[in-house]
Protein backbone atom coordinates (compact mmCIF):
# COMPACT_ATOMS: atom_id res chain seq x y z
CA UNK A 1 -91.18 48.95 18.61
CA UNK A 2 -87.93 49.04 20.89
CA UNK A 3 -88.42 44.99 20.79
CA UNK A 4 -88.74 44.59 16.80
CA UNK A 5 -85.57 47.20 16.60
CA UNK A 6 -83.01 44.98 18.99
CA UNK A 7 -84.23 42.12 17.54
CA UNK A 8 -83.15 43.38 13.76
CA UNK A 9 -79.64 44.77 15.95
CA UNK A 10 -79.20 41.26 16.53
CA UNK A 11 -80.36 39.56 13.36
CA UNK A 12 -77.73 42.06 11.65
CA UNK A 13 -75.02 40.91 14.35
CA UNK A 14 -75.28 37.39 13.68
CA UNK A 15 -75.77 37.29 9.63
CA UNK A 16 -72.22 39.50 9.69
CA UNK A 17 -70.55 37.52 12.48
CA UNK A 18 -71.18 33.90 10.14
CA UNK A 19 -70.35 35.95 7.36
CA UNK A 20 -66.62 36.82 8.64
CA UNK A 21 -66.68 33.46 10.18
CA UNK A 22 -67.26 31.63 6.75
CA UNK A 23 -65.01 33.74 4.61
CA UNK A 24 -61.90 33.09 7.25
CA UNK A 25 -62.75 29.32 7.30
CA UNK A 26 -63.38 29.27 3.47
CA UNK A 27 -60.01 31.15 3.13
CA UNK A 28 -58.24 28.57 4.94
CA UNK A 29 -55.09 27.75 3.41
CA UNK A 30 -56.06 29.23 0.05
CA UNK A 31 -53.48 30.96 -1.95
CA UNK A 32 -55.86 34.08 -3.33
CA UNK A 33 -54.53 37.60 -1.90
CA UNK A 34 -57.29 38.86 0.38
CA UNK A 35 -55.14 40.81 2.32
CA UNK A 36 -54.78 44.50 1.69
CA UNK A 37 -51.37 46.49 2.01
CA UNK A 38 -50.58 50.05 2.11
CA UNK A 39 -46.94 51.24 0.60
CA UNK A 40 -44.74 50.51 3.45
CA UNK A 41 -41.16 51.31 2.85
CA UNK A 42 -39.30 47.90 3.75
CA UNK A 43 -35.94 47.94 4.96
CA UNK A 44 -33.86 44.99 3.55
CA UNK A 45 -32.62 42.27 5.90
CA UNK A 46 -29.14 41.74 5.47
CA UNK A 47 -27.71 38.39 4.09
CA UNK A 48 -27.69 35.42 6.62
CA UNK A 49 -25.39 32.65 6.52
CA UNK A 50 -25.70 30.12 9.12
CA UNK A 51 -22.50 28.93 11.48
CA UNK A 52 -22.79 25.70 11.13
CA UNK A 53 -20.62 23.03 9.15
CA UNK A 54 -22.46 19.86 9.37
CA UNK A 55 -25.50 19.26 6.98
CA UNK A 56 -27.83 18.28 9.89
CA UNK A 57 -28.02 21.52 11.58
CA UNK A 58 -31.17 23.46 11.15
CA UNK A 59 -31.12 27.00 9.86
CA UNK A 60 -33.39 29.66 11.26
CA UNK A 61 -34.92 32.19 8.82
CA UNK A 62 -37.08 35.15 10.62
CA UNK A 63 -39.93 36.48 8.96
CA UNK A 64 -40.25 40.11 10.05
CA UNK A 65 -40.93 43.45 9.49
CA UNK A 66 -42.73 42.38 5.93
CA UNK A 67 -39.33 41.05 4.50
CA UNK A 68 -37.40 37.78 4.14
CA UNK A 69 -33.82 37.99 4.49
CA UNK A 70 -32.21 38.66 0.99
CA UNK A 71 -29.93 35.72 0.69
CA UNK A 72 -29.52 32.64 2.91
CA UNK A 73 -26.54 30.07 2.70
CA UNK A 74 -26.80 26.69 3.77
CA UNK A 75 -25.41 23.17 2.55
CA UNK A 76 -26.92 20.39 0.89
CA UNK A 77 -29.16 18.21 3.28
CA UNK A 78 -29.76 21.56 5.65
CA UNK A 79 -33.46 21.82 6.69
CA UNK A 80 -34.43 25.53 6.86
CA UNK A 81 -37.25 26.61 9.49
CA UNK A 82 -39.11 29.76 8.81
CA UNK A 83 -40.49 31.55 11.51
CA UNK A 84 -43.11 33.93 11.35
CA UNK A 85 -42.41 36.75 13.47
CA UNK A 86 -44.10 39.22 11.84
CA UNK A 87 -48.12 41.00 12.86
CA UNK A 88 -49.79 38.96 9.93
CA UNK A 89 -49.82 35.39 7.80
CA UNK A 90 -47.66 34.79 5.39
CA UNK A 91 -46.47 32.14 2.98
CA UNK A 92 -43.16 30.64 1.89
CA UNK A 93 -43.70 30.03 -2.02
CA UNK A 94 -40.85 29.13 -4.35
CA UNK A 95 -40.65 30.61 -7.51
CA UNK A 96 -40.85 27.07 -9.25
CA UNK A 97 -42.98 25.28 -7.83
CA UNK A 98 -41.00 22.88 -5.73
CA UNK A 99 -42.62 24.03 -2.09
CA UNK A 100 -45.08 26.02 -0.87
CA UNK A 101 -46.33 26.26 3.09
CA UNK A 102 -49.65 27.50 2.61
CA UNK A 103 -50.70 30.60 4.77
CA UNK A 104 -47.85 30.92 8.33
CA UNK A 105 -50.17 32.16 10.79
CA UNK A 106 -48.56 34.42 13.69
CA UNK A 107 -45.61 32.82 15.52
CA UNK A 108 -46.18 29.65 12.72
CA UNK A 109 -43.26 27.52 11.15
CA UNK A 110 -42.56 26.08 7.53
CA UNK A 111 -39.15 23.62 7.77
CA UNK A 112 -38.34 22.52 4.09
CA UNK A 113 -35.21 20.28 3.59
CA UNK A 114 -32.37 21.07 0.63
CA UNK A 115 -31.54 18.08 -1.26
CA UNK A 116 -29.88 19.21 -4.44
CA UNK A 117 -27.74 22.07 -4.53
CA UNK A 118 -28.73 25.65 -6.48
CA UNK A 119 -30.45 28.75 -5.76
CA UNK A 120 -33.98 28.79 -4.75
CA UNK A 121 -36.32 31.93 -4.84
CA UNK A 122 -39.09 32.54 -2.97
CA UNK A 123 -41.73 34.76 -2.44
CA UNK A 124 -44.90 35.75 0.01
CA UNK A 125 -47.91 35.41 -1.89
CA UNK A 126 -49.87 37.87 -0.10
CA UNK A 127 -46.92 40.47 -0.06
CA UNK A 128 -45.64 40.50 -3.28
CA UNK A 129 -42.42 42.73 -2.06
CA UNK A 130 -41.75 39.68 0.00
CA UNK A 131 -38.98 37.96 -1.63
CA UNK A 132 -36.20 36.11 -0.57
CA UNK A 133 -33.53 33.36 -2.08
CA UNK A 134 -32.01 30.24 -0.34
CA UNK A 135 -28.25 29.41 -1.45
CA UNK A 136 -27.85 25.62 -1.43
CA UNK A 137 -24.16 24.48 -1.68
């Protein structure tokens, strides 16, 4: 009896383990929102402008604290690196369309260059009060 009872113990281990196993693999990259929030307050990150005059400087955009910072400045040919500093994944998606870095694991980067000038909004896909906008002059 003790035999057929840690042998279901284990059956029940495994079947759950390649369960979780196959859902993170199969969720790879994909864009659906698995990921469950409470209502956090979020604190808005001021405006960052970068001090830098050329257009082949990178600027460095934190992800933290479940925000973007609200507006960030940069010239026409800048590339922009987004780090993820933040607990949990997150993505970099742009309102239209134009770029999207797929799920930013922990410590992760997404560097996207600006090539026309405007104003580009952008949003977490998993953490829709994630939003942010990228000034291009």
């Amino acid at each position: 009896m003790k035999n057929s009872m840690l042998v279901a113990i284990i059956l029940v281990v495994v079947v759950v383990l390649a369960v979780g196993g196959f859902l993170i693999l199969n969720n790879n990259g994909s864009q659906t929102n698995n990921i469950q929030t409470t209502n956090n307050t979020v604190t808005p990150t001021p405006v960052t402008t970068p001090n830098t005059t050329g257009t082949s400087a990178k600027v460095d955009v934190s992800i933290k604290n479940m925000s973007f910072p609200s507006s960030t400045t940069v010239n026409k040919g800048q590339t922009v690196v987004w780090t993820n500093n933040d607990s949990t994944v997150h993505t970099v998606t742009f309102d239209d369309g134009s770029a999207n870095s797929g799920t930013i694991a922990v410590g992760g980067t997404f560097t996207h260059t600006f090539s026309t000038t405007g104003t580009f909004t952008y949003h977490c896909n998993f953490h829709s009060n994630m939003t942010g906008k990228i000034v291009v002059q």
